[in-house]
N, C-alpha and C. Protein backbone atom coordinates (compact mmCIF):
# COMPACT_ATOMS: atom_id res chain seq x y z
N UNK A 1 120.18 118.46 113.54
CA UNK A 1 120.11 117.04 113.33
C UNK A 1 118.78 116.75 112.63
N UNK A 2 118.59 116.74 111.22
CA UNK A 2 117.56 116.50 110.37
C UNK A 2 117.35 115.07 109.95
N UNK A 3 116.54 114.43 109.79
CA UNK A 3 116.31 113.47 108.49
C UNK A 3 116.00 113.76 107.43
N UNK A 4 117.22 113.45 106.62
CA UNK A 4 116.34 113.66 105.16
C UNK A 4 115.25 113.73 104.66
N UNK A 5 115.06 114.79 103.97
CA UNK A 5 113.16 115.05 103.52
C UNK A 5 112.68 113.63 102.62
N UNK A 6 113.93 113.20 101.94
CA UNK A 6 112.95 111.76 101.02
C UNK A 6 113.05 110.73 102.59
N UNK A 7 113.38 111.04 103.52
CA UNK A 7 112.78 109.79 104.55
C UNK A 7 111.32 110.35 105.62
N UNK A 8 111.02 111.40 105.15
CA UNK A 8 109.60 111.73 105.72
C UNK A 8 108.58 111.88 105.35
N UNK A 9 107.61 111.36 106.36
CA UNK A 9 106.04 111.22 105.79
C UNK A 9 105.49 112.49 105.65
N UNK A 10 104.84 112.90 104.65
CA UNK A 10 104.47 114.55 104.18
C UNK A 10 102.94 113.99 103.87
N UNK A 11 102.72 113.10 103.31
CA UNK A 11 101.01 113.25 102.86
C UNK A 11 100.43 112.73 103.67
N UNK A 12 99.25 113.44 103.66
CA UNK A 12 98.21 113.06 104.98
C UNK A 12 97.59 111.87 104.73
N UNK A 13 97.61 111.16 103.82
CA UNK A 13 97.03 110.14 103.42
C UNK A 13 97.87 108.88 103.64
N UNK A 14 99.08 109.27 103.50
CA UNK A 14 99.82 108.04 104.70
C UNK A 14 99.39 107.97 105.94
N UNK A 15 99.89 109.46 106.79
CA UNK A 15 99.38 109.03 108.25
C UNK A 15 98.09 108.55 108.37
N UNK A 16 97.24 108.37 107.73
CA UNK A 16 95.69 107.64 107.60
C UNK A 16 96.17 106.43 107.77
N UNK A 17 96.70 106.10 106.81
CA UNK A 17 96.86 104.59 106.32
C UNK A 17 97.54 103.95 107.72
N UNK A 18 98.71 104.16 108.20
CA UNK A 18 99.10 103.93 109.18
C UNK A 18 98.98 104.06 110.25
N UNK A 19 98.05 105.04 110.24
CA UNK A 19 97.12 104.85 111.81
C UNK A 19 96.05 103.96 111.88
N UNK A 20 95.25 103.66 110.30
CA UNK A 20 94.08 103.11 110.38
C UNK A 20 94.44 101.19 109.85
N UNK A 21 95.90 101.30 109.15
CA UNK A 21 95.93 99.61 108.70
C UNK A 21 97.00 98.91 109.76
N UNK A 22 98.01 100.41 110.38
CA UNK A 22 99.58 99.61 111.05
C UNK A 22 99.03 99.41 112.19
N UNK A 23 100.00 98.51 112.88
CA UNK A 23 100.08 98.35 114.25
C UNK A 23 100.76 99.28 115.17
N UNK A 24 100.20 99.64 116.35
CA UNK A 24 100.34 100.72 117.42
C UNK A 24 100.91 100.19 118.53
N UNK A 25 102.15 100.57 119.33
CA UNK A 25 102.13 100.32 120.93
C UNK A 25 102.11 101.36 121.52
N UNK A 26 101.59 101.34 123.19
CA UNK A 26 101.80 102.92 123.98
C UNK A 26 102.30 102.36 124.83
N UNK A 27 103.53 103.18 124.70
CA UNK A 27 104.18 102.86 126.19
C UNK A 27 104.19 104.20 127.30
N UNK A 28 105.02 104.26 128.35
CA UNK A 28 105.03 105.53 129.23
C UNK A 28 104.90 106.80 128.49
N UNK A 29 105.69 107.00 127.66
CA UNK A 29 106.00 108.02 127.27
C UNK A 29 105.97 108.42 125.38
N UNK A 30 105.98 107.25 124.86
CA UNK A 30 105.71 107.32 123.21
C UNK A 30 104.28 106.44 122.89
N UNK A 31 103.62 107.34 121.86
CA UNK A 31 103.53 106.12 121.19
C UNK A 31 103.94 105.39 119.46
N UNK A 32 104.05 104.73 119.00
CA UNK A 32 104.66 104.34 118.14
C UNK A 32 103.91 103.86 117.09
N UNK A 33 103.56 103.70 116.18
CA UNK A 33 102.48 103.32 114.61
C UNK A 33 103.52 102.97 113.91
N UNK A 34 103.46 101.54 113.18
CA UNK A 34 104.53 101.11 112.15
C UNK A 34 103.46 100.76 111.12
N UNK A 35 103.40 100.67 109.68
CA UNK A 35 102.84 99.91 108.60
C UNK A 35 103.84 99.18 107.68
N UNK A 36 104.13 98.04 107.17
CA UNK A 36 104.89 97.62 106.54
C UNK A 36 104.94 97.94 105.23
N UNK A 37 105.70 98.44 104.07
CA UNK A 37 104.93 99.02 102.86
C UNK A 37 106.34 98.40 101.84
N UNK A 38 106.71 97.31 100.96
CA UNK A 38 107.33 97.03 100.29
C UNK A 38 107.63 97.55 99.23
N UNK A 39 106.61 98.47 98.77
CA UNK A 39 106.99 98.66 97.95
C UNK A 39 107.94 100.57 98.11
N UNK A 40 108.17 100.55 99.07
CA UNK A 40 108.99 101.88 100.05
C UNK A 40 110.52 101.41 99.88
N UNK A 41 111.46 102.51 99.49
CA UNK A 41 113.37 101.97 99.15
C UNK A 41 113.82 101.92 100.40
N UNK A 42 113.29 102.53 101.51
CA UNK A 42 113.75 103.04 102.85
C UNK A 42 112.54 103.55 103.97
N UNK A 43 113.21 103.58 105.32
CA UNK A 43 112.15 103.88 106.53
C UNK A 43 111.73 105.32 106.14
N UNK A 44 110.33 105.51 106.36
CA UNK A 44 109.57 106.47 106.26
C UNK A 44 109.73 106.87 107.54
N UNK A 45 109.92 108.02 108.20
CA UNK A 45 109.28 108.55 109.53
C UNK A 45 108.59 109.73 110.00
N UNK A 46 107.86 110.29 110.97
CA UNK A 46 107.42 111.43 110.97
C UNK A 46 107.34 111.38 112.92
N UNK A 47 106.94 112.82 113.30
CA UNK A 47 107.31 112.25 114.66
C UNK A 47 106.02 113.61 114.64
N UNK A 48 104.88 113.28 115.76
CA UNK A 48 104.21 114.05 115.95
C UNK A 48 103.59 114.26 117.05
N UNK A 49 103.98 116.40 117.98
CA UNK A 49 103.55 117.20 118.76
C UNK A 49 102.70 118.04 118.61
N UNK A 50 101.70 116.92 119.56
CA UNK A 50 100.38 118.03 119.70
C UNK A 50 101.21 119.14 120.79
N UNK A 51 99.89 119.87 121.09
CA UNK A 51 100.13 121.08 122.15
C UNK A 51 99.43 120.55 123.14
N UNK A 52 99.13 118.85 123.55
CA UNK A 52 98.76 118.59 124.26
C UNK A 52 100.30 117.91 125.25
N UNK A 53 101.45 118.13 124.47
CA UNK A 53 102.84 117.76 124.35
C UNK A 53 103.42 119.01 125.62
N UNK A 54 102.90 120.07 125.05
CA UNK A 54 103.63 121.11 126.02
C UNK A 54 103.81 122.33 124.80
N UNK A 55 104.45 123.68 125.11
CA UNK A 55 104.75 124.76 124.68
C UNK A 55 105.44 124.40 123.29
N UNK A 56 105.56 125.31 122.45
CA UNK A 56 106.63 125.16 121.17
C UNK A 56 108.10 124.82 121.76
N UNK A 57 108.49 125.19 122.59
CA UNK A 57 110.07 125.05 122.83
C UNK A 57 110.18 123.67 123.15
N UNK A 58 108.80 123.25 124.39
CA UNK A 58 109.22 121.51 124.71
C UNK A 58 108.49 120.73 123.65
N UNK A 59 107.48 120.84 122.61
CA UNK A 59 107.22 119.93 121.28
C UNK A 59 108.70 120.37 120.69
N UNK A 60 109.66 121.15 120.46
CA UNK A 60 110.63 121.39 119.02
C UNK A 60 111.77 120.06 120.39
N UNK A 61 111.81 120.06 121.27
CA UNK A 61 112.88 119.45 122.08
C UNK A 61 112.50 118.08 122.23
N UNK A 62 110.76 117.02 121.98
CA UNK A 62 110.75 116.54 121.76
C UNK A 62 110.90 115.74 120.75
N UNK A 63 110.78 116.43 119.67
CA UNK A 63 110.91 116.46 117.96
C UNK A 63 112.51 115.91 117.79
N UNK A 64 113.37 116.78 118.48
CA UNK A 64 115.08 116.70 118.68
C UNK A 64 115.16 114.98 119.24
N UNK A 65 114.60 115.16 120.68
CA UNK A 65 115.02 113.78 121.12
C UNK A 65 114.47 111.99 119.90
N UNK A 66 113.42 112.47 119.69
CA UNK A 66 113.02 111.19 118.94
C UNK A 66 114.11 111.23 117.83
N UNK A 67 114.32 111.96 117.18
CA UNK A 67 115.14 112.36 115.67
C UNK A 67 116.09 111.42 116.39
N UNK A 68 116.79 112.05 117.08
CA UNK A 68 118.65 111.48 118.03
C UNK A 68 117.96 110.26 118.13
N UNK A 69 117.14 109.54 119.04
CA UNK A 69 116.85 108.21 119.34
C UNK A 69 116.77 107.02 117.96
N UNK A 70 116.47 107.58 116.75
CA UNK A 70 115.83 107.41 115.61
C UNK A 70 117.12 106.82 115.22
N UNK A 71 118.12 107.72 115.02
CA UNK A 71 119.23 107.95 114.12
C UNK A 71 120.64 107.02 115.13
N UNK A 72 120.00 107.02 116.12
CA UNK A 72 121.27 106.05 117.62
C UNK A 72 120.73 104.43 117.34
N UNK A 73 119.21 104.04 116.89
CA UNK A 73 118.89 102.84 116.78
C UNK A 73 118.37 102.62 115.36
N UNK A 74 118.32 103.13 114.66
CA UNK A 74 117.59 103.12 113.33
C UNK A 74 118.04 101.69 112.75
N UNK A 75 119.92 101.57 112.69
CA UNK A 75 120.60 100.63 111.98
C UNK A 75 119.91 99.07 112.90
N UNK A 76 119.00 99.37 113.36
CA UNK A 76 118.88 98.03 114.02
C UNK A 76 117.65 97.21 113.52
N UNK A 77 116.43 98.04 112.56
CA UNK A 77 115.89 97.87 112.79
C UNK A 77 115.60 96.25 111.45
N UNK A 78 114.65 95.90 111.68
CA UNK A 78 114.59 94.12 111.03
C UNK A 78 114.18 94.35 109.25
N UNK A 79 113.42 95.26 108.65
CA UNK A 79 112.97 95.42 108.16
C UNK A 79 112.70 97.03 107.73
N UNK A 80 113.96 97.90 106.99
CA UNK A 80 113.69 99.28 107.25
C UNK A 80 112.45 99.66 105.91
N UNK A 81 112.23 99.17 105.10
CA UNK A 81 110.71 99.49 104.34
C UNK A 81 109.21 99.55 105.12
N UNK A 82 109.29 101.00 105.98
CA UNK A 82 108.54 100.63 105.93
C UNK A 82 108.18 102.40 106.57
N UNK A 83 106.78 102.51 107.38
CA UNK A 83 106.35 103.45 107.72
C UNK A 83 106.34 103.37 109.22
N UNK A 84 107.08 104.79 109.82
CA UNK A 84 107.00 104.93 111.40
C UNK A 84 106.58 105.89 111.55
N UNK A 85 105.63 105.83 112.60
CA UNK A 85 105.42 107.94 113.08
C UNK A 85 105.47 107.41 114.71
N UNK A 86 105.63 108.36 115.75
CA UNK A 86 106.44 108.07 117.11
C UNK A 86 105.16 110.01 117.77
N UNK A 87 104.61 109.44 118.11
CA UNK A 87 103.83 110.44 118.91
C UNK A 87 104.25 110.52 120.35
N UNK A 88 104.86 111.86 121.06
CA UNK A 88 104.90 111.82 122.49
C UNK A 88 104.03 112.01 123.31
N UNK A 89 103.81 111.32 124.21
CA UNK A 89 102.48 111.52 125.31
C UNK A 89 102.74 112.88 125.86
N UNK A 90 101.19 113.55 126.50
CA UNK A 90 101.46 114.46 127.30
C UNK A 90 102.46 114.07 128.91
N UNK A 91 103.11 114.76 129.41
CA UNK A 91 104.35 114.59 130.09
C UNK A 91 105.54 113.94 129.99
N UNK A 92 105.95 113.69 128.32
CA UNK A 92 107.10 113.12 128.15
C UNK A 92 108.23 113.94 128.14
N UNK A 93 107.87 115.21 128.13
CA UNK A 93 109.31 116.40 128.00
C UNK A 93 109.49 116.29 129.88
N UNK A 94 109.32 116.30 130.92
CA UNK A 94 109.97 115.39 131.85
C UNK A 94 110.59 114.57 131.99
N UNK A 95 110.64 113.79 130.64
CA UNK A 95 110.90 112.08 130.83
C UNK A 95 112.92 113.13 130.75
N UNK A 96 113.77 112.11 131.02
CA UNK A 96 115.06 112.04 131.43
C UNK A 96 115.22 111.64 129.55
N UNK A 97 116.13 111.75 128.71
CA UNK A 97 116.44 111.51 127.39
C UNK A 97 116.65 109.63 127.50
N UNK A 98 117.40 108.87 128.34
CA UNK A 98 117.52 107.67 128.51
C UNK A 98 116.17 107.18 128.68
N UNK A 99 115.43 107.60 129.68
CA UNK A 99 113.95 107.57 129.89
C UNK A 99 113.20 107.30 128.31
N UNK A 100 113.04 108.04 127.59
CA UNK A 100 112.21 108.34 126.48
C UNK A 100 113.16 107.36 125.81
N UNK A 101 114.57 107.00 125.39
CA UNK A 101 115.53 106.19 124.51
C UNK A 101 114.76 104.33 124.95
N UNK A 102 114.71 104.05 126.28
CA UNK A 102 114.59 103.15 126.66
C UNK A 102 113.18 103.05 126.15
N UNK A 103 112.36 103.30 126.17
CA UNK A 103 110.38 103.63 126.01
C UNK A 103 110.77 103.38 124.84
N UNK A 104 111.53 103.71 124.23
CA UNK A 104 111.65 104.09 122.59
C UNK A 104 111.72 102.23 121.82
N UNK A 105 112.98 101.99 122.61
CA UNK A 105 113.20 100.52 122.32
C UNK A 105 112.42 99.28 122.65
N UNK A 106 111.84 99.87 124.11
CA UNK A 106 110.71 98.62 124.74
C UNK A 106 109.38 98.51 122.98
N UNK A 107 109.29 99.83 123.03
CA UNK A 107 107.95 99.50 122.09
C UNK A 107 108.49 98.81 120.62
N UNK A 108 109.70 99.42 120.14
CA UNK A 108 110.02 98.46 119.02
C UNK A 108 110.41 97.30 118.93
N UNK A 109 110.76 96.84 120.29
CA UNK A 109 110.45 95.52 120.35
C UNK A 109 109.44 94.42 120.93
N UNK A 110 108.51 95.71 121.39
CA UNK A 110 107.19 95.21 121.47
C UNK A 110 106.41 94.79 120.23
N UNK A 111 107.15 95.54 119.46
CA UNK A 111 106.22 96.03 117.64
C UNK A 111 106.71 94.60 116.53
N UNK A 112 108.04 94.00 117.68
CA UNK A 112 109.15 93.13 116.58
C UNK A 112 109.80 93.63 115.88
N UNK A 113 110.07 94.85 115.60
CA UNK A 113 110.94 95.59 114.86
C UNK A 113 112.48 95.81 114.85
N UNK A 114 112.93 95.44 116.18
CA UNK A 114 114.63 95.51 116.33
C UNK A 114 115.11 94.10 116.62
N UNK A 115 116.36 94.27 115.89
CA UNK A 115 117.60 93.21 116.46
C UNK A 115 117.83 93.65 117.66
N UNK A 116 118.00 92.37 118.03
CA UNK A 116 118.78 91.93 119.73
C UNK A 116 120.24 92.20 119.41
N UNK A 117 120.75 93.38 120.54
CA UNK A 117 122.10 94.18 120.29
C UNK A 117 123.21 92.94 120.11
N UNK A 118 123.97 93.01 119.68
CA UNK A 118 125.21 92.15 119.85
C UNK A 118 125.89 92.34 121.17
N UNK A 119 125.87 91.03 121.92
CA UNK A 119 126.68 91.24 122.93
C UNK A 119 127.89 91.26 122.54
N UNK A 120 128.95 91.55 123.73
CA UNK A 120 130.78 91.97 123.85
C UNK A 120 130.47 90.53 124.49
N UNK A 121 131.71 89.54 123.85
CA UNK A 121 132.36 89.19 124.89
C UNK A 121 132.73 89.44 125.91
N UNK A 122 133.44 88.91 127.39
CA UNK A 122 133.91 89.50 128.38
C UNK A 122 135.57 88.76 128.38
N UNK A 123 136.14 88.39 127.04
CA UNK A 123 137.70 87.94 127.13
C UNK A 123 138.70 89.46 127.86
């Protein structure tokens, strides 16, 4: 389960920019950096494990879960031009996958970034 390489951040001079101009939330278990960039066709993302994350097997399994979380809410988001990177705290490969999904959404809508889901009727 990849993202396309033209939707990832590769130069180091972005993640500058967006660590040093975007806005940040930390929640339990992520944290999240957005920059707004218009003149971008589509969401930028990058997702980044230190080894303060845990072993190679639990950074490559956190790497997995954000990707899936990414790609389950992506279509939601208000404004996809733009730049995301999603850092996991140390002890998030504990977190339960709903755990880290939910963390995932609190902060983007901490950030203003998602639509409010469509409710179902109950006819």
């Amino acid at each position: 389960m990849r993202l396309p390489r033209k939707c990832s951040i590769t130069r180091r001079a972005d993640f500058i920019r967006v660590r040093k101009h975007g806005r940040a939330k930390t929640g339990r278990f992520l944290i999240l950096s957005t920059l707004e960039d218009a003149s971008l066709p589509h969401l930028m993302t990058a997702v980044i494990t230190t080894r303060k994350v845990g072993r190679a097997h639990e950074r490559n399994l956190m790497r997995r879960r954000i990707r899936a979380i990414l790609q389950r809410h992506g279509h939601r988001l208000l404004d996809p031009r733009r730049y995301l990177i999603a850092i996991p705290r140390p002890g998030s490969t504990k977190a339960a996958f709903t755990d880290l999904e939910i963390d995932w959404v609190n902060q983007m809508r901490r950030l203003g970034l998602l639509q409010k889901p469509e409710r179902q009727s109950s006819k």
